[in-house]
PDB file of N, CA and C in Angstrom:
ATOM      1  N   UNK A   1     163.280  36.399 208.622  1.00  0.00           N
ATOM      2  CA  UNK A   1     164.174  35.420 208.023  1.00  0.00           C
ATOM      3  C   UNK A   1     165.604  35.730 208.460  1.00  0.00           C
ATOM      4  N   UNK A   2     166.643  34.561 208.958  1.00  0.00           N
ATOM      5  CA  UNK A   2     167.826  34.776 209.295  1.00  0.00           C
ATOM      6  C   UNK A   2     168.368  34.882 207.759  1.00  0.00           C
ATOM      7  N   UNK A   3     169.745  35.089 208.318  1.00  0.00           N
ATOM      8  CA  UNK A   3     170.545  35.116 206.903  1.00  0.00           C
ATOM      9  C   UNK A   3     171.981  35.045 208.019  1.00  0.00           C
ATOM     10  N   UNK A   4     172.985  34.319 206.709  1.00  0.00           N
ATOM     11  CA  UNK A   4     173.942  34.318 206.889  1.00  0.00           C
ATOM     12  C   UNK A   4     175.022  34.726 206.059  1.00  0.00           C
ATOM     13  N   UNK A   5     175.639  35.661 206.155  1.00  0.00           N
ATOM     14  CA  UNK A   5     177.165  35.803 204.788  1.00  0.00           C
ATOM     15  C   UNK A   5     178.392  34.567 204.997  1.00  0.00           C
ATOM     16  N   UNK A   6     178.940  34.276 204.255  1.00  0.00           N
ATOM     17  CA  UNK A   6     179.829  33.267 203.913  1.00  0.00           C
ATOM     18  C   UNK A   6     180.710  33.694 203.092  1.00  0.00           C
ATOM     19  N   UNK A   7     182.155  33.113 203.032  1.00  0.00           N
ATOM     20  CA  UNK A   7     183.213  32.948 201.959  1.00  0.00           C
ATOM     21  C   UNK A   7     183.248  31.674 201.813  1.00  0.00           C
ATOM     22  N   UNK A   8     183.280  31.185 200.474  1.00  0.00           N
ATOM     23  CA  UNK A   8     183.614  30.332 200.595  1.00  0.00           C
ATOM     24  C   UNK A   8     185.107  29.873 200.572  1.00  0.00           C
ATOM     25  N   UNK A   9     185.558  28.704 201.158  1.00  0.00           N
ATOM     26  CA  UNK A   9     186.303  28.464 201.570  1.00  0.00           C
ATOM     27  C   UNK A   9     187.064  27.045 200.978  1.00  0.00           C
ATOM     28  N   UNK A  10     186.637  26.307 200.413  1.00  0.00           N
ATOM     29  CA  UNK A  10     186.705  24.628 199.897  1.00  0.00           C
ATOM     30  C   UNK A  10     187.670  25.080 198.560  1.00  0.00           C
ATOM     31  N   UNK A  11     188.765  25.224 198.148  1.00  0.00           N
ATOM     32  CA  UNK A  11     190.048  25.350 196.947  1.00  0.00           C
ATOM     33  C   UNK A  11     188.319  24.318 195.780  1.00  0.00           C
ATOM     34  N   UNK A  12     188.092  24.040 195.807  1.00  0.00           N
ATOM     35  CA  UNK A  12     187.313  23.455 195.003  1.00  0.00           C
ATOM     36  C   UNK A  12     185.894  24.026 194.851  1.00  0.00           C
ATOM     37  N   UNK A  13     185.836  25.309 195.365  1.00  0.00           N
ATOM     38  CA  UNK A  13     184.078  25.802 195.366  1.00  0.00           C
ATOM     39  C   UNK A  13     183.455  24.805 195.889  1.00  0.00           C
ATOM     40  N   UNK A  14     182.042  25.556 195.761  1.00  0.00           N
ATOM     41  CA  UNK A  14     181.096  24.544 196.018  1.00  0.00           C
ATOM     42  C   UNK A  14     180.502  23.597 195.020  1.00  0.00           C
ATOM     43  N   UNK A  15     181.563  22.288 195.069  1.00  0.00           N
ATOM     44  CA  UNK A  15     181.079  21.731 193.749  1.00  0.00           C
ATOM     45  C   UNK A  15     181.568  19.915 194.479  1.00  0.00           C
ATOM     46  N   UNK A  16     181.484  19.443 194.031  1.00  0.00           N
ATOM     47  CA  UNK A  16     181.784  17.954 194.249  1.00  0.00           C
ATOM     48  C   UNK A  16     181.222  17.724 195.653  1.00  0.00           C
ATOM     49  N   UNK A  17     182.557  16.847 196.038  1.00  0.00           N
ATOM     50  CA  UNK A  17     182.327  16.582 197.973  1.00  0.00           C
ATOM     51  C   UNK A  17     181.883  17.970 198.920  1.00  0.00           C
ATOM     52  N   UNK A  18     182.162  19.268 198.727  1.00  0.00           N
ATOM     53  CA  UNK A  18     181.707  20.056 199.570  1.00  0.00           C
ATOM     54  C   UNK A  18     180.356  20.510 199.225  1.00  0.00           C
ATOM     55  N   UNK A  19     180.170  20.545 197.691  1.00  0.00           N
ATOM     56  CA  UNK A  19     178.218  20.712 197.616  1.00  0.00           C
ATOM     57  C   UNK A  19     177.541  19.625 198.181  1.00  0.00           C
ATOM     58  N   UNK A  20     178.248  18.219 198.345  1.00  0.00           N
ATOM     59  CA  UNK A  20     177.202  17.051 198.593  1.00  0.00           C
ATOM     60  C   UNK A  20     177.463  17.452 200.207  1.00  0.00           C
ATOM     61  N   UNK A  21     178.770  17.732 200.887  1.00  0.00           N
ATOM     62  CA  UNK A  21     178.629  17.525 202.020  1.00  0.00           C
ATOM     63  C   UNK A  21     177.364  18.407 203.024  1.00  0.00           C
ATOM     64  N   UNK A  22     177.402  19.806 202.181  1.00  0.00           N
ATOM     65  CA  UNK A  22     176.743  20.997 202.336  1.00  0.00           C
ATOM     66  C   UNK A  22     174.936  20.642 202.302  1.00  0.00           C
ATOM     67  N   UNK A  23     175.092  19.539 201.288  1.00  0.00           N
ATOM     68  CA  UNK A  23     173.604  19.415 200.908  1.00  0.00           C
ATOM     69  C   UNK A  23     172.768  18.282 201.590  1.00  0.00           C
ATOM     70  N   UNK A  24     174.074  17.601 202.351  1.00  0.00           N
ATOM     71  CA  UNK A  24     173.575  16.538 203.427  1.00  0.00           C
ATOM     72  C   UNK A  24     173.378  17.077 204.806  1.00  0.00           C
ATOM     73  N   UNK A  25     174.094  17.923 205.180  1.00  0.00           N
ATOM     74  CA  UNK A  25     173.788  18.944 206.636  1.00  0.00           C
ATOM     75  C   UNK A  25     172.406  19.841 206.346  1.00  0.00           C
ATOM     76  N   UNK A  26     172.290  20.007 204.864  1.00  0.00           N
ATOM     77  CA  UNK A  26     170.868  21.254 205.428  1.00  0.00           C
ATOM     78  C   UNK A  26     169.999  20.369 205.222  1.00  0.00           C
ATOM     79  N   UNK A  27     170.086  18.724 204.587  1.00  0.00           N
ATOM     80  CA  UNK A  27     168.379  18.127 204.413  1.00  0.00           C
ATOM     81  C   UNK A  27     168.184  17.421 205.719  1.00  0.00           C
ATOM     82  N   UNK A  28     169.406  17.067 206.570  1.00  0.00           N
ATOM     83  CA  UNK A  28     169.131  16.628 207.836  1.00  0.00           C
ATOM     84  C   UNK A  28     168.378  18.248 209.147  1.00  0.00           C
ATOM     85  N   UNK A  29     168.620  19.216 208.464  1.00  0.00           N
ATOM     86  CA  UNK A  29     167.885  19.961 209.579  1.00  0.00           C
ATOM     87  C   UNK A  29     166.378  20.073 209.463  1.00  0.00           C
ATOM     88  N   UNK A  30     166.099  20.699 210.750  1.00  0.00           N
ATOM     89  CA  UNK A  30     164.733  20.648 210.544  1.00  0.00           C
ATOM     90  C   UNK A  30     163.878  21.964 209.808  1.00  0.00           C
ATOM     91  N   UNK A  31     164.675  22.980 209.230  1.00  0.00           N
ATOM     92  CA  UNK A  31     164.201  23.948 208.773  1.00  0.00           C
ATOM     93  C   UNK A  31     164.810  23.581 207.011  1.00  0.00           C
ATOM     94  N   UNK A  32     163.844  24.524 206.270  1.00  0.00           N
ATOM     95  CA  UNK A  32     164.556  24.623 204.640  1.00  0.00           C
ATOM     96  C   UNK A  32     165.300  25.788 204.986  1.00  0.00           C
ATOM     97  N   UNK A  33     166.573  25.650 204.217  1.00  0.00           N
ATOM     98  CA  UNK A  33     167.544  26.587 204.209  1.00  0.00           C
ATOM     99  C   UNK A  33     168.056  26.837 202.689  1.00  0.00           C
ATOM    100  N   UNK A  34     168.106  27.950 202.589  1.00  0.00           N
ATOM    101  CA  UNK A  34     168.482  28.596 201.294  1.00  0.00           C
ATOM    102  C   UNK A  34     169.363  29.009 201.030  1.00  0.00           C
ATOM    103  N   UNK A  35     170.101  28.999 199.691  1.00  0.00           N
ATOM    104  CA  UNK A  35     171.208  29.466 199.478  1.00  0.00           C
ATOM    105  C   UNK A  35     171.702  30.689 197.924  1.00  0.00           C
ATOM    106  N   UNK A  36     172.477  31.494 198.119  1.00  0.00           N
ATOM    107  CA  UNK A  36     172.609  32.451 197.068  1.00  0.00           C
ATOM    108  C   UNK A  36     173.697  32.605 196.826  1.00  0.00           C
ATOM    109  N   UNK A  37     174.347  33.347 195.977  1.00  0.00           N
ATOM    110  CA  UNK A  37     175.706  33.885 195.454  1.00  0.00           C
ATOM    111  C   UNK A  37     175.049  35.264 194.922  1.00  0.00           C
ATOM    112  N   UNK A  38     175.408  36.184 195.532  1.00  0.00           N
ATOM    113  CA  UNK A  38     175.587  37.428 194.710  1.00  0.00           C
ATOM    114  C   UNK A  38     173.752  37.886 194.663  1.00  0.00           C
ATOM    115  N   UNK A  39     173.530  38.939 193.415  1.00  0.00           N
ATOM    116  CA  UNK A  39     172.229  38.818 192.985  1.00  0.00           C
ATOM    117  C   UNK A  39     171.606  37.298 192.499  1.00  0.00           C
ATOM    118  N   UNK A  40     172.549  36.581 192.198  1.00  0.00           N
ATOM    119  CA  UNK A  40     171.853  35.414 191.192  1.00  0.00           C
ATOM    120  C   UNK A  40     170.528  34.921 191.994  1.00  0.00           C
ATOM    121  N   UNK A  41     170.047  33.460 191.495  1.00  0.00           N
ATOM    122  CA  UNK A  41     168.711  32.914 192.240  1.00  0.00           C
ATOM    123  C   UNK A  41     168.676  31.843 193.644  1.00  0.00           C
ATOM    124  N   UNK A  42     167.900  31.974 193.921  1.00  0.00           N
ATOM    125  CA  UNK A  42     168.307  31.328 195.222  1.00  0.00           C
ATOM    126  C   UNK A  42     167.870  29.767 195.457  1.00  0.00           C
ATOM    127  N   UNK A  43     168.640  29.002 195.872  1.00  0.00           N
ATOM    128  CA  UNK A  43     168.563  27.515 195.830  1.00  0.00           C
ATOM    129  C   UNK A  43     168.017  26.960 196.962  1.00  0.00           C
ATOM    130  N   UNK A  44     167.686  25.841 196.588  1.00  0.00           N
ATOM    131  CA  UNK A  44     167.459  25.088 198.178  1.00  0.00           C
ATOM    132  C   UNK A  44     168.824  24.786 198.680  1.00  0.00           C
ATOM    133  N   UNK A  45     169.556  24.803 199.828  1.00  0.00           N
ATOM    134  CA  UNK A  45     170.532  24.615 200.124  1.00  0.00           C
ATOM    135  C   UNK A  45     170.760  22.390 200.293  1.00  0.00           C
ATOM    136  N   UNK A  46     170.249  21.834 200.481  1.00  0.00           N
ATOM    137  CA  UNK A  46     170.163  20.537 200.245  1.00  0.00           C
ATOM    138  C   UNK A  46     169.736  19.529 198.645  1.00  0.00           C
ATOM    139  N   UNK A  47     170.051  20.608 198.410  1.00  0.00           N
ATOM    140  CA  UNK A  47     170.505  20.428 196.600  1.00  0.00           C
ATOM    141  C   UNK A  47     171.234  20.231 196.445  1.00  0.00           C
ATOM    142  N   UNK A  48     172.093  19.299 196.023  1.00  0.00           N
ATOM    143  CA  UNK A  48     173.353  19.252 195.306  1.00  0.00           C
ATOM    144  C   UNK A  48     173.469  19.491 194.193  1.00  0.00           C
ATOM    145  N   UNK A  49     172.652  18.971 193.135  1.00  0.00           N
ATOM    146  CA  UNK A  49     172.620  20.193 191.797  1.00  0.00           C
ATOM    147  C   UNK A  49     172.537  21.620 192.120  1.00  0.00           C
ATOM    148  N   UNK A  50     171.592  21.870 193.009  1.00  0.00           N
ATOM    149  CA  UNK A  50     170.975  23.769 193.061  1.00  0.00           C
ATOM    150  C   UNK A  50     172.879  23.929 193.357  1.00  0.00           C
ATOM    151  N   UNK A  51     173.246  23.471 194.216  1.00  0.00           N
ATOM    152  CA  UNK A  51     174.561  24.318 195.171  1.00  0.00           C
ATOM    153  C   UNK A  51     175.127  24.187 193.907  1.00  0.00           C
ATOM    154  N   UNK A  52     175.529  23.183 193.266  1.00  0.00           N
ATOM    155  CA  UNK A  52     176.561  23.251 191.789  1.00  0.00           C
ATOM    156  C   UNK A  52     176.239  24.007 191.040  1.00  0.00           C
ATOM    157  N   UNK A  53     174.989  24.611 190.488  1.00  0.00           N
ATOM    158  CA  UNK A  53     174.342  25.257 189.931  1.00  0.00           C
ATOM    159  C   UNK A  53     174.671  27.244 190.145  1.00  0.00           C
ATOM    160  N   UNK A  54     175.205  27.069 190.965  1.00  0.00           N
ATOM    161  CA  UNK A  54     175.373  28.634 191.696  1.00  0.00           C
ATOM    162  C   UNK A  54     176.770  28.949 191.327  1.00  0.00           C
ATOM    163  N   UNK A  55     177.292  28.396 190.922  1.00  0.00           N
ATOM    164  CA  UNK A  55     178.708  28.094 190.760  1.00  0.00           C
ATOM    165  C   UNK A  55     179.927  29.276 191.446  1.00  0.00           C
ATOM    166  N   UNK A  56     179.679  28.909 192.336  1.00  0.00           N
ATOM    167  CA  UNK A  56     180.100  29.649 193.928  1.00  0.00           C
ATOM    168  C   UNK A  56     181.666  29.132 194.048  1.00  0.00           C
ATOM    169  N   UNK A  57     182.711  29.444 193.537  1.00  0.00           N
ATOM    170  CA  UNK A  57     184.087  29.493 193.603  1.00  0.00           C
ATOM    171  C   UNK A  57     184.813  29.232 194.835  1.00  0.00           C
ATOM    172  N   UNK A  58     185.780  29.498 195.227  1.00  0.00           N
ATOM    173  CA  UNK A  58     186.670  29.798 196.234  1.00  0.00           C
ATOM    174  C   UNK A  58     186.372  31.386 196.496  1.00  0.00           C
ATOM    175  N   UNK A  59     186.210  32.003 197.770  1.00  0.00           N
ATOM    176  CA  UNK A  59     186.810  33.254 197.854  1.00  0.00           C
ATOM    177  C   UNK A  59     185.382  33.949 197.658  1.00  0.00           C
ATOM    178  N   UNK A  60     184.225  33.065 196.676  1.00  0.00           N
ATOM    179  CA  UNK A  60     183.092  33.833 196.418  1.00  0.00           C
ATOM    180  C   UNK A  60     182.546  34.137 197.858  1.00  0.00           C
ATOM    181  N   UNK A  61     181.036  34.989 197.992  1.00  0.00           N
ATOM    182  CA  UNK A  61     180.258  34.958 199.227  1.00  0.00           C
ATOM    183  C   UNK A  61     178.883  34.898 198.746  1.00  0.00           C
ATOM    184  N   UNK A  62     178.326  33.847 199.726  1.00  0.00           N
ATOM    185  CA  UNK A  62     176.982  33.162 199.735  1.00  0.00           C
ATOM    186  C   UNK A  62     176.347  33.454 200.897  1.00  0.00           C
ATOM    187  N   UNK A  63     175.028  33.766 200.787  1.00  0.00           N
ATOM    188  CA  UNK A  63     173.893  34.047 201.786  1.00  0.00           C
ATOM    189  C   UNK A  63     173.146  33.182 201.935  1.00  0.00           C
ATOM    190  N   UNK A  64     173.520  32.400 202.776  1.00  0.00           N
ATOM    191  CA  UNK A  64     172.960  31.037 203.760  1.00  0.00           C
ATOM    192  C   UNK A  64     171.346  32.029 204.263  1.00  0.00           C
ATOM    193  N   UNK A  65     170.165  31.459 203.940  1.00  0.00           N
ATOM    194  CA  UNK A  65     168.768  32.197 205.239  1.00  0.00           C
ATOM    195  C   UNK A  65     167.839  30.853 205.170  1.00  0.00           C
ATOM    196  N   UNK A  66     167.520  30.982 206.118  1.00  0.00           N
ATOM    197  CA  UNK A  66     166.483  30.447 206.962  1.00  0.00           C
ATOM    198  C   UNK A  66     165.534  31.167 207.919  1.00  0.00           C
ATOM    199  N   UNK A  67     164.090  30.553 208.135  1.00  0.00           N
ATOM    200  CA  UNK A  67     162.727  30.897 208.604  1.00  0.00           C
ATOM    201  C   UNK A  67     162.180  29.753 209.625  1.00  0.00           C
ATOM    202  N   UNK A  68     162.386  30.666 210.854  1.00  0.00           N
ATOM    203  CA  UNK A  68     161.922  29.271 212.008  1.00  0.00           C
ATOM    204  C   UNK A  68     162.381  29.255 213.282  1.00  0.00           C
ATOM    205  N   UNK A  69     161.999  28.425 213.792  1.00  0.00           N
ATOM    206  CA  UNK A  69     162.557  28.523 214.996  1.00  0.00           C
ATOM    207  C   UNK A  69     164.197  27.868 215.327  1.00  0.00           C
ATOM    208  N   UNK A  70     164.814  27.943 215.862  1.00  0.00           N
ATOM    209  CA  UNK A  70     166.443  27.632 215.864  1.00  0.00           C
ATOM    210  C   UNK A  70     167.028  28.188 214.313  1.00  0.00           C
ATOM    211  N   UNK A  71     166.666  28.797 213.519  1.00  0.00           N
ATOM    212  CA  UNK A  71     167.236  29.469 212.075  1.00  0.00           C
ATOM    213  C   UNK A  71     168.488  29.541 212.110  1.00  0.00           C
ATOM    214  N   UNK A  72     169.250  30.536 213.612  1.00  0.00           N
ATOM    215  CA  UNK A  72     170.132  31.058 213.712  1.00  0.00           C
ATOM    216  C   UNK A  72     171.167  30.403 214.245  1.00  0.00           C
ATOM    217  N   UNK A  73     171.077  28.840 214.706  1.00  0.00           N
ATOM    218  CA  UNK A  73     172.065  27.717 215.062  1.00  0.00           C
ATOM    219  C   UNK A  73     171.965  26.792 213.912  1.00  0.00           C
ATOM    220  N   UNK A  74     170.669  26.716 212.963  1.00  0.00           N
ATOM    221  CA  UNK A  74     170.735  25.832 211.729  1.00  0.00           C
ATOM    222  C   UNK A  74     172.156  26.614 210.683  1.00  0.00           C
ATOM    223  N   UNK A  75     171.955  27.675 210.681  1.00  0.00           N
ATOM    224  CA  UNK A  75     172.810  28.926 209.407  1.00  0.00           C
ATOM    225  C   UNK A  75     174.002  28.834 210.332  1.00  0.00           C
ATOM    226  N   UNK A  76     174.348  28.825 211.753  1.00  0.00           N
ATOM    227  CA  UNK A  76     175.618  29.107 212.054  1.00  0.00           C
ATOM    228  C   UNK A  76     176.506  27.402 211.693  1.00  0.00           C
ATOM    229  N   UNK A  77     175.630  26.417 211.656  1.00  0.00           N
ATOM    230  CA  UNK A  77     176.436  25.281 211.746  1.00  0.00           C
ATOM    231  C   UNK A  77     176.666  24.868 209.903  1.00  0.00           C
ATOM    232  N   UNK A  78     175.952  25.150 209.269  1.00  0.00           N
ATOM    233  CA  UNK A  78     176.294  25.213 207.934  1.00  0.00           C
ATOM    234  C   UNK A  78     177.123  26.117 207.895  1.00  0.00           C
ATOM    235  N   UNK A  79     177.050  27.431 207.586  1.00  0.00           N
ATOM    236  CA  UNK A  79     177.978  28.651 207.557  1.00  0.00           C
ATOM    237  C   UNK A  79     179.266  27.960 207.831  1.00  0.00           C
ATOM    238  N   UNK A  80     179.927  26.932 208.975  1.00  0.00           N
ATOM    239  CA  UNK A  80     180.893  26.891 209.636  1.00  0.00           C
ATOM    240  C   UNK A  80     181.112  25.687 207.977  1.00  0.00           C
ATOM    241  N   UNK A  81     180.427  24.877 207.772  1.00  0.00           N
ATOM    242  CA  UNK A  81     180.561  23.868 206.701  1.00  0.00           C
ATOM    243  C   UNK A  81     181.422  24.654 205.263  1.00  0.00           C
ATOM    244  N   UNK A  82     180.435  25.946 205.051  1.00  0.00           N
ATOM    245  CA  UNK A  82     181.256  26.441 204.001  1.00  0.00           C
ATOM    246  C   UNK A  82     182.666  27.449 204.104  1.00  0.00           C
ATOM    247  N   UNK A  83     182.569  27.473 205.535  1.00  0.00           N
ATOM    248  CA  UNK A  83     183.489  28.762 205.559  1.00  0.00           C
ATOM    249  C   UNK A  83     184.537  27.504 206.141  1.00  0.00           C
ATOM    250  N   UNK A  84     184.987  26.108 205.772  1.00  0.00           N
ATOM    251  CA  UNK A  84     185.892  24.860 206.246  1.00  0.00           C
ATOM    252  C   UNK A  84     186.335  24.872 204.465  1.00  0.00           C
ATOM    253  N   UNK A  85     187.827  24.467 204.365  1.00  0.00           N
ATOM    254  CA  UNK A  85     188.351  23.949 203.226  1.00  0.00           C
ATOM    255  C   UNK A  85     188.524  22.190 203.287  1.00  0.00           C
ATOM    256  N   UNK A  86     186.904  21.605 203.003  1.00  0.00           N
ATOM    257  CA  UNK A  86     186.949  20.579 202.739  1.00  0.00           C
ATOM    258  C   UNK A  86     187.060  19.866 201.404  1.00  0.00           C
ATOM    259  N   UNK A  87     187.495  20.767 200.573  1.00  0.00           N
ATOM    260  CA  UNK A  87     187.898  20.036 198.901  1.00  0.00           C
ATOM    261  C   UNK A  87     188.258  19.265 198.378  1.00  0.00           C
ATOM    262  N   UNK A  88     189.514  18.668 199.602  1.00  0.00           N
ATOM    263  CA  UNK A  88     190.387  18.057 199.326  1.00  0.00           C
ATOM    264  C   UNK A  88     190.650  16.938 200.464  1.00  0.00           C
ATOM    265  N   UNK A  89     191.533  15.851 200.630  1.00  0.00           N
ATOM    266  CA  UNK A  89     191.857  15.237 201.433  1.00  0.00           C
ATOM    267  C   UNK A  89     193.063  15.190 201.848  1.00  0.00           C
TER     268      UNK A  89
END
């Protein structure tokens, strides 16, 4: 299983427009990709409840993983999604 570390980055956590944006890039890939904060539980990453649910701040770090083939270009192009300050306009 890949894995990825993250900060997040969005002044707004992962909550509104950056959980939906987050949760529209991993249901368009072709692998399930998962997501964590800390010890807590781990989400489907194309959740937009699960991602709100994690309640993953500014500044927090999340472990993006995936199982498969291309894993490691699916996690680098999300990764780049959360580690962007899209919060705001």
């Amino acid at each position: 299983m890949a894995e990825r570390r993250v900060t997040v980055a969005s002044v707004v956590g992962l909550h509104a427009r950056p959980a939906a944006q987050l949760a529209k890039a991993a249901a368009a890939q072709p692998l399930t990709v998962s997501i964590r904060k800390g010890d807590g539980p781990t989400v489907t990453a194309a959740s937009v409840l699960g991602l709100m649910t994690l309640g993953a701040m500014h500044g927090d770090e999340v472990v993006l993983s995936a199982d498969g083939e291309g894993a490691e270009a699916v996690l680098e192009e999300l990764a780049a999604l959360v580690a962007a300050d899209s919060g705001h306009e």
